[in-house]
C-alpha atoms as a PDB file:
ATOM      1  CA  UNK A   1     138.079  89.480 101.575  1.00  0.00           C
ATOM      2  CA  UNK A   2     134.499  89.071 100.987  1.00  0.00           C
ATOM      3  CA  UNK A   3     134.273  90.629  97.758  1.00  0.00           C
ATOM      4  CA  UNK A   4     136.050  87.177  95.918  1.00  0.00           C
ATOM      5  CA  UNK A   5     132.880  85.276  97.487  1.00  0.00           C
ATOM      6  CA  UNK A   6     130.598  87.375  96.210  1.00  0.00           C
ATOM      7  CA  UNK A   7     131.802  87.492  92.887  1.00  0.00           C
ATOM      8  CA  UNK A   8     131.905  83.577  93.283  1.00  0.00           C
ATOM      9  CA  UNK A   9     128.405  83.759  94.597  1.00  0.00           C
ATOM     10  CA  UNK A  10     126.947  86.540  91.732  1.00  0.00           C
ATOM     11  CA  UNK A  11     128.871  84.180  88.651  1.00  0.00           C
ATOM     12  CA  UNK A  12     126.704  81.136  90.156  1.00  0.00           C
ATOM     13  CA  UNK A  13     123.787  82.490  90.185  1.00  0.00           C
ATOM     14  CA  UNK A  14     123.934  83.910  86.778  1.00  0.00           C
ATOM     15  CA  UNK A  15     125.233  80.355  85.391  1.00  0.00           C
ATOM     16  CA  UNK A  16     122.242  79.234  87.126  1.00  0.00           C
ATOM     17  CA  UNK A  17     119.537  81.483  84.873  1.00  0.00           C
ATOM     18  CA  UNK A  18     121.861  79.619  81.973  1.00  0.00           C
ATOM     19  CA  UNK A  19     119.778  76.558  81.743  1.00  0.00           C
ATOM     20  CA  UNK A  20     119.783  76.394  77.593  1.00  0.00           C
ATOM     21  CA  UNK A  21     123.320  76.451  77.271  1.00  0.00           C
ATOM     22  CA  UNK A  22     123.780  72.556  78.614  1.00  0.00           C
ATOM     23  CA  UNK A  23     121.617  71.233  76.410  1.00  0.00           C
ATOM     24  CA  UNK A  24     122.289  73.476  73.881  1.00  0.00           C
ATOM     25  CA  UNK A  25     126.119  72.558  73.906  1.00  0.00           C
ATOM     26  CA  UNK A  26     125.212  68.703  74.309  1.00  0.00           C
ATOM     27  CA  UNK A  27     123.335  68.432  70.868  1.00  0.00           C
ATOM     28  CA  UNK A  28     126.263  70.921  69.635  1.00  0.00           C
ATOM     29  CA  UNK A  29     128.751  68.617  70.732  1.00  0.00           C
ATOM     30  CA  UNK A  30     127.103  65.255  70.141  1.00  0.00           C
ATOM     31  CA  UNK A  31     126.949  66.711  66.097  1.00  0.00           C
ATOM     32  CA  UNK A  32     130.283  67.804  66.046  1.00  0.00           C
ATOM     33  CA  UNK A  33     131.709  64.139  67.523  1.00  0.00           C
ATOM     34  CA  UNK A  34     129.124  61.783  66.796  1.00  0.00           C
ATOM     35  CA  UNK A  35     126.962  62.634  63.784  1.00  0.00           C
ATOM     36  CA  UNK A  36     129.145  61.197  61.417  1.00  0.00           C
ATOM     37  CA  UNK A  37     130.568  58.545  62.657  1.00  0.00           C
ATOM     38  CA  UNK A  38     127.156  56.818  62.852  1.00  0.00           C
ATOM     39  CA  UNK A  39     126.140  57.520  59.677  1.00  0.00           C
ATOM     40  CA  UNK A  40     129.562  56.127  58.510  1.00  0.00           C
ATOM     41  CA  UNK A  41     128.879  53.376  60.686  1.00  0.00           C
ATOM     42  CA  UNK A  42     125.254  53.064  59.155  1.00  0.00           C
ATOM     43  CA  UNK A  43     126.537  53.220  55.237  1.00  0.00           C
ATOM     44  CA  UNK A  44     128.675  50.756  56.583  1.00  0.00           C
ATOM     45  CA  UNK A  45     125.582  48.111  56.670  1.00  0.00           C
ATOM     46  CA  UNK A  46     123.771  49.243  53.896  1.00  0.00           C
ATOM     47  CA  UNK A  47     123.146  46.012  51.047  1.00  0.00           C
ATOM     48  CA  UNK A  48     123.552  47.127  47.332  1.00  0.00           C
ATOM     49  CA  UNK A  49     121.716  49.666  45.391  1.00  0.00           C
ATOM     50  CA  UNK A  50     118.117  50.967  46.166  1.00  0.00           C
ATOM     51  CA  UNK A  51     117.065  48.309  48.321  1.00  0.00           C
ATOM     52  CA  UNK A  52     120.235  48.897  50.566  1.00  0.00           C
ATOM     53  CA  UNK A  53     118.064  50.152  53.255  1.00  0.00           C
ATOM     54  CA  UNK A  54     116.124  47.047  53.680  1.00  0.00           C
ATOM     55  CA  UNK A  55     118.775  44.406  52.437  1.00  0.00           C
ATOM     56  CA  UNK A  56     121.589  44.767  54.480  1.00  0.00           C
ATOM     57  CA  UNK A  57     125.273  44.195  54.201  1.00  0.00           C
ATOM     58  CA  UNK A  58     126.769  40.596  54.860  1.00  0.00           C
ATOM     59  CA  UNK A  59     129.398  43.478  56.924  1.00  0.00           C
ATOM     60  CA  UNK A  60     126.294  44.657  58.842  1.00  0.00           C
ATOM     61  CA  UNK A  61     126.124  41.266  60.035  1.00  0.00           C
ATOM     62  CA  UNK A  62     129.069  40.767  61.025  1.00  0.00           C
ATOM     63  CA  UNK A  63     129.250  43.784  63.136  1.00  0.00           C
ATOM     64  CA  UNK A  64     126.130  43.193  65.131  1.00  0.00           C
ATOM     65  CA  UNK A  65     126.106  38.993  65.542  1.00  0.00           C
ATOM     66  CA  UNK A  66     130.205  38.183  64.823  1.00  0.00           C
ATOM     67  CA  UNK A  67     129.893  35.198  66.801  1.00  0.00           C
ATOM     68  CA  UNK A  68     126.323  33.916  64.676  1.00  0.00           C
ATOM     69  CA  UNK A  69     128.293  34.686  61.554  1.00  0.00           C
ATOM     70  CA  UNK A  70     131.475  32.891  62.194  1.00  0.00           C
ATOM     71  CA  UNK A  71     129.294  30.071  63.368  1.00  0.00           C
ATOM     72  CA  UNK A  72     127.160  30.277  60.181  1.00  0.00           C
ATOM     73  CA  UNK A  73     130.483  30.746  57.764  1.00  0.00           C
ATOM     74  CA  UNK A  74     129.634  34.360  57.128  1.00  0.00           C
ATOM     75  CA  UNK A  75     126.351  32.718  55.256  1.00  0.00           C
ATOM     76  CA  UNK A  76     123.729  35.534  56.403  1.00  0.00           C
ATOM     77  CA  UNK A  77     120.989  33.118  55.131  1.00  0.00           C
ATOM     78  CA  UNK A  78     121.998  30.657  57.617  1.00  0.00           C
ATOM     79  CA  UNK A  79     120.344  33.580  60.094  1.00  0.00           C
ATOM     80  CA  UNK A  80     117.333  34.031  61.334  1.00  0.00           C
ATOM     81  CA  UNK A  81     114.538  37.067  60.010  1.00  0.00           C
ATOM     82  CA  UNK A  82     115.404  38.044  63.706  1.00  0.00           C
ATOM     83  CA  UNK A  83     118.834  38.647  63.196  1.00  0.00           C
ATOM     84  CA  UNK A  84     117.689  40.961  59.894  1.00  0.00           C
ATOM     85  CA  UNK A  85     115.141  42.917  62.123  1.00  0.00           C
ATOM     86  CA  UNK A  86     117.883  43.476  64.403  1.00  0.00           C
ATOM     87  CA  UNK A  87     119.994  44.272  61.885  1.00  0.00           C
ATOM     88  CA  UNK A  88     117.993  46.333  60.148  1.00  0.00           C
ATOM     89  CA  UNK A  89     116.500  48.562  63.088  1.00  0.00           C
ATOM     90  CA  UNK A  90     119.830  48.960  64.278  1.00  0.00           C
ATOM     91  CA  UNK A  91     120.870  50.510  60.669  1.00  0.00           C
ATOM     92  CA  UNK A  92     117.779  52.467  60.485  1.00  0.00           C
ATOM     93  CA  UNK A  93     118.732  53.938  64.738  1.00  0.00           C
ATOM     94  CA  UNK A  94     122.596  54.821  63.481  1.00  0.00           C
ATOM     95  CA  UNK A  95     120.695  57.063  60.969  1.00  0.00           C
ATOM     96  CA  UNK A  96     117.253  58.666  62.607  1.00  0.00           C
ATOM     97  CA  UNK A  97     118.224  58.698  65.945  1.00  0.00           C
ATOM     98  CA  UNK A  98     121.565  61.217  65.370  1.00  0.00           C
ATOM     99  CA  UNK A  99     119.607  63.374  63.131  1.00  0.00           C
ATOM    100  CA  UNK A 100     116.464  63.704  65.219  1.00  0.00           C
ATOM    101  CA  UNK A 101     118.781  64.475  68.303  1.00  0.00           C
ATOM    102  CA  UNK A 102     120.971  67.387  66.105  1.00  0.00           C
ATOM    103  CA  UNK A 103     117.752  68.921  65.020  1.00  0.00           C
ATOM    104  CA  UNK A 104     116.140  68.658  68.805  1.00  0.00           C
ATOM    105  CA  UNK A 105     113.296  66.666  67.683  1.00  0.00           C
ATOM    106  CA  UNK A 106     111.948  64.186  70.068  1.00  0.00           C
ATOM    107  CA  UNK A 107     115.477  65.048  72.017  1.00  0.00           C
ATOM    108  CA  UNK A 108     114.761  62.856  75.165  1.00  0.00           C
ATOM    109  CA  UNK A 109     113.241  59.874  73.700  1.00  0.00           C
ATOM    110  CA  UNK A 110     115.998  60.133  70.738  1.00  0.00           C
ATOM    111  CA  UNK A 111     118.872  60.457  73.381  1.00  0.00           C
ATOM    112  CA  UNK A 112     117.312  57.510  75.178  1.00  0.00           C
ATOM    113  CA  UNK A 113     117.130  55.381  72.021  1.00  0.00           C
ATOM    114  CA  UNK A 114     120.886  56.255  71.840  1.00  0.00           C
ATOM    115  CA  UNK A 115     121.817  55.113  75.129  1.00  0.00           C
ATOM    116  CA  UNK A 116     120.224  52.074  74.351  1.00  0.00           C
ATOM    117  CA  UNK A 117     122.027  51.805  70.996  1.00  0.00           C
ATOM    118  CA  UNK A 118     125.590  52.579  72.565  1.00  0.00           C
ATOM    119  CA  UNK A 119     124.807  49.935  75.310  1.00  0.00           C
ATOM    120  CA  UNK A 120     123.806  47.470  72.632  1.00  0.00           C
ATOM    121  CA  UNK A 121     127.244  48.270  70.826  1.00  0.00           C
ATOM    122  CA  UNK A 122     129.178  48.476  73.794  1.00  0.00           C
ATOM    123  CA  UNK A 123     127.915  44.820  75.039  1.00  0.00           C
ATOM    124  CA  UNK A 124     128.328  43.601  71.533  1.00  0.00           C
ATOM    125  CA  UNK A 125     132.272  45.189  71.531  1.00  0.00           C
ATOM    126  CA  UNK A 126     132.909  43.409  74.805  1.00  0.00           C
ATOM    127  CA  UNK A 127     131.151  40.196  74.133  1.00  0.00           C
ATOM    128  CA  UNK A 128     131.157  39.597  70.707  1.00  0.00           C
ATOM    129  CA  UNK A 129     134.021  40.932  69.420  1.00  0.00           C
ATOM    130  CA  UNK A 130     135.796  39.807  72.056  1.00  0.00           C
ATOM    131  CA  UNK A 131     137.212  43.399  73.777  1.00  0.00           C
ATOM    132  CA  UNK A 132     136.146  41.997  77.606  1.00  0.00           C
ATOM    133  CA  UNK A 133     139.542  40.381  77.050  1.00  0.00           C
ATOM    134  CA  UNK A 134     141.561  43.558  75.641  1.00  0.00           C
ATOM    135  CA  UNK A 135     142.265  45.558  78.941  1.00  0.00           C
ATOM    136  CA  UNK A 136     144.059  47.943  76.632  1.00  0.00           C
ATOM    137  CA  UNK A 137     140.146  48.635  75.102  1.00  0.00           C
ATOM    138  CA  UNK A 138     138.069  47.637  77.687  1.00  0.00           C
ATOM    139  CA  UNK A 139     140.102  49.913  80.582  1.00  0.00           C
ATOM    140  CA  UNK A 140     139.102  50.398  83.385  1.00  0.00           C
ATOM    141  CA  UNK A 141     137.864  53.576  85.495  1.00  0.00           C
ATOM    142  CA  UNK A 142     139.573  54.781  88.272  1.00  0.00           C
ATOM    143  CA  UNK A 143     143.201  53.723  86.894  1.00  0.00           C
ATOM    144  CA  UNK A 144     145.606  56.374  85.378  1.00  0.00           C
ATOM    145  CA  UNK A 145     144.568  55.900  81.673  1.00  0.00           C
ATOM    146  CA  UNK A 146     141.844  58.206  80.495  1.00  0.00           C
ATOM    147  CA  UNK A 147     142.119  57.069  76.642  1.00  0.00           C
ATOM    148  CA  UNK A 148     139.766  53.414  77.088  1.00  0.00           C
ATOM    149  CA  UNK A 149     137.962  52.817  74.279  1.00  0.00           C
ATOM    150  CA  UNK A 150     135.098  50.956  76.189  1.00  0.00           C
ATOM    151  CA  UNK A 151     134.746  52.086  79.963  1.00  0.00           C
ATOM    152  CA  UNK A 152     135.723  55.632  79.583  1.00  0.00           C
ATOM    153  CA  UNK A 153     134.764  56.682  76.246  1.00  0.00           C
ATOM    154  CA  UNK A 154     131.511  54.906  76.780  1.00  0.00           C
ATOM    155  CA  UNK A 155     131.100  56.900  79.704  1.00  0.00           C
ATOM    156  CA  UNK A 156     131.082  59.998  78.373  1.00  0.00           C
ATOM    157  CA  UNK A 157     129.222  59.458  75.362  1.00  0.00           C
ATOM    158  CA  UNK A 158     126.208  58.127  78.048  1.00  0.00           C
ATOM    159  CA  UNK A 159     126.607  60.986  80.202  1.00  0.00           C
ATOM    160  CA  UNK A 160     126.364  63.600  77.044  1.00  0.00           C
ATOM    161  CA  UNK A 161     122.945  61.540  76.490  1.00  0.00           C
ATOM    162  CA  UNK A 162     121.955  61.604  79.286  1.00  0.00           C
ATOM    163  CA  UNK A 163     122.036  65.137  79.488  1.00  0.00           C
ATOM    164  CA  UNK A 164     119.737  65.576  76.557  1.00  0.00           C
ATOM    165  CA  UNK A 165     117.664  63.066  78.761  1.00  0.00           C
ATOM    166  CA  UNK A 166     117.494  64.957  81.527  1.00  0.00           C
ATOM    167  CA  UNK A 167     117.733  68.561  79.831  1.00  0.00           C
ATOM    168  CA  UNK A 168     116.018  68.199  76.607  1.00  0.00           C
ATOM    169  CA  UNK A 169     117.236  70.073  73.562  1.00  0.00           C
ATOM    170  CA  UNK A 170     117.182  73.668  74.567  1.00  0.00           C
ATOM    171  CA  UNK A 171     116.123  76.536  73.467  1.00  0.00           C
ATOM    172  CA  UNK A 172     117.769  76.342  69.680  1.00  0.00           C
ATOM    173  CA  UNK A 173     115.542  72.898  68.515  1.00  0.00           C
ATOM    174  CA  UNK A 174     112.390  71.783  66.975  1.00  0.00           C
ATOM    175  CA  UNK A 175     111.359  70.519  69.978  1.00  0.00           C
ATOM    176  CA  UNK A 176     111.070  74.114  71.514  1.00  0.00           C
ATOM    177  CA  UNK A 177     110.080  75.707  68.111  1.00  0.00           C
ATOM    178  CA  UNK A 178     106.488  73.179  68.486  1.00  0.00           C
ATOM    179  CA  UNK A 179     106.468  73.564  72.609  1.00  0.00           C
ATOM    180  CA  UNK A 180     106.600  77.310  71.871  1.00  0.00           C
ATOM    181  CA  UNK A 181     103.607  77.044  69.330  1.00  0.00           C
ATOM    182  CA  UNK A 182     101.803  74.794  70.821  1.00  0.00           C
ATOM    183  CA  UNK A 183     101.507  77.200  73.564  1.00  0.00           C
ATOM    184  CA  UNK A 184     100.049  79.834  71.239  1.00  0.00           C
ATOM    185  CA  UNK A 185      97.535  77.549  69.967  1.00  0.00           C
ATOM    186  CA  UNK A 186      96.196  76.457  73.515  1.00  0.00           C
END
């Protein structure tokens, strides 16, 4: 009868001595779920030709301010240079801020910047597209329905940040290639 604990007790400690494999997974995971669909969601806002980086898409607009834009008749020169700074930074994050965090560089602050970004988009879902009054997308946690767009997806993509927040990017990353060399130089 005591051998079952054991073996319990033996597995958790050797799952404990496994601290690259969380982080490791997270950034595996985050580039297998999420890597392109925000850099589809980033072509998405890119303006025409060469200058499409800094001259963004009337759609790229629309996505971030929908309410501005339907005021303004979808006229993006009725906005603001704010609104393009928003606009454009928030291009420029769907990009960087995926690609630093799949090749562990600057995991934590990336990951952070991502949380941000998700709870930017997840405000702008609910507000200003309108979703706060979808219960069907919105959800809600603790009910029966696992498959919410907003409250439980969102969830999960925060707490897979977080991780890289909390965890950094394991052992598999830039960021420990340069921690491991800087330590060689010092």
């Amino acid at each position: 009868m005591t051998r079952l604990p054991s073996l319990y007790i033996a597995l958790a400690r050797h799952l404990q001595r496994a601290d690259w494999l969380l982080p490791t997974l997270a950034r595996f995971l985050f580039a297998a779920i999420f890597l392109r669909y925000f850099w589809t969601s980033a072509a998405t806002k890119l303006g025409d030709g060469a200058l499409g980086l800094v001259s963004p898409s009337t759609g790229a607009y629309a996505q971030i301010f929908p309410r501005q834009m339907e005021a303004a008749g979808f006229d993006t020169s009725q906005l603001s240079t704010f609104h393009t700074l928003v606009v454009l930074a928030g291009t420029w994050a769907e990009f960087l801020l995926p690609a630093l965090i799949v090749l562990g560089l600057l995991t934590r602050l990336s990951a952070l910047g991502m949380i941000g970004f998700v709870t930017v988009q997840t405000l702008t879902d609910l507000w200003g597209h309108g979703a706060i009054h979808e219960p069907a997308t919105r959800g809600a946690w603790f009910d029966r329905f696992p498959d919410a767009v907003i409250m439980d997806q969102r969830a999960l993509w925060l707490f897979l940040l977080a991780v890289l927040v909390i965890k950094g990017a394991g052992p598999l990353s830039l960021d420990a290639l340069f921690m491991r060399r800087a330590r060689i130089v010092a």
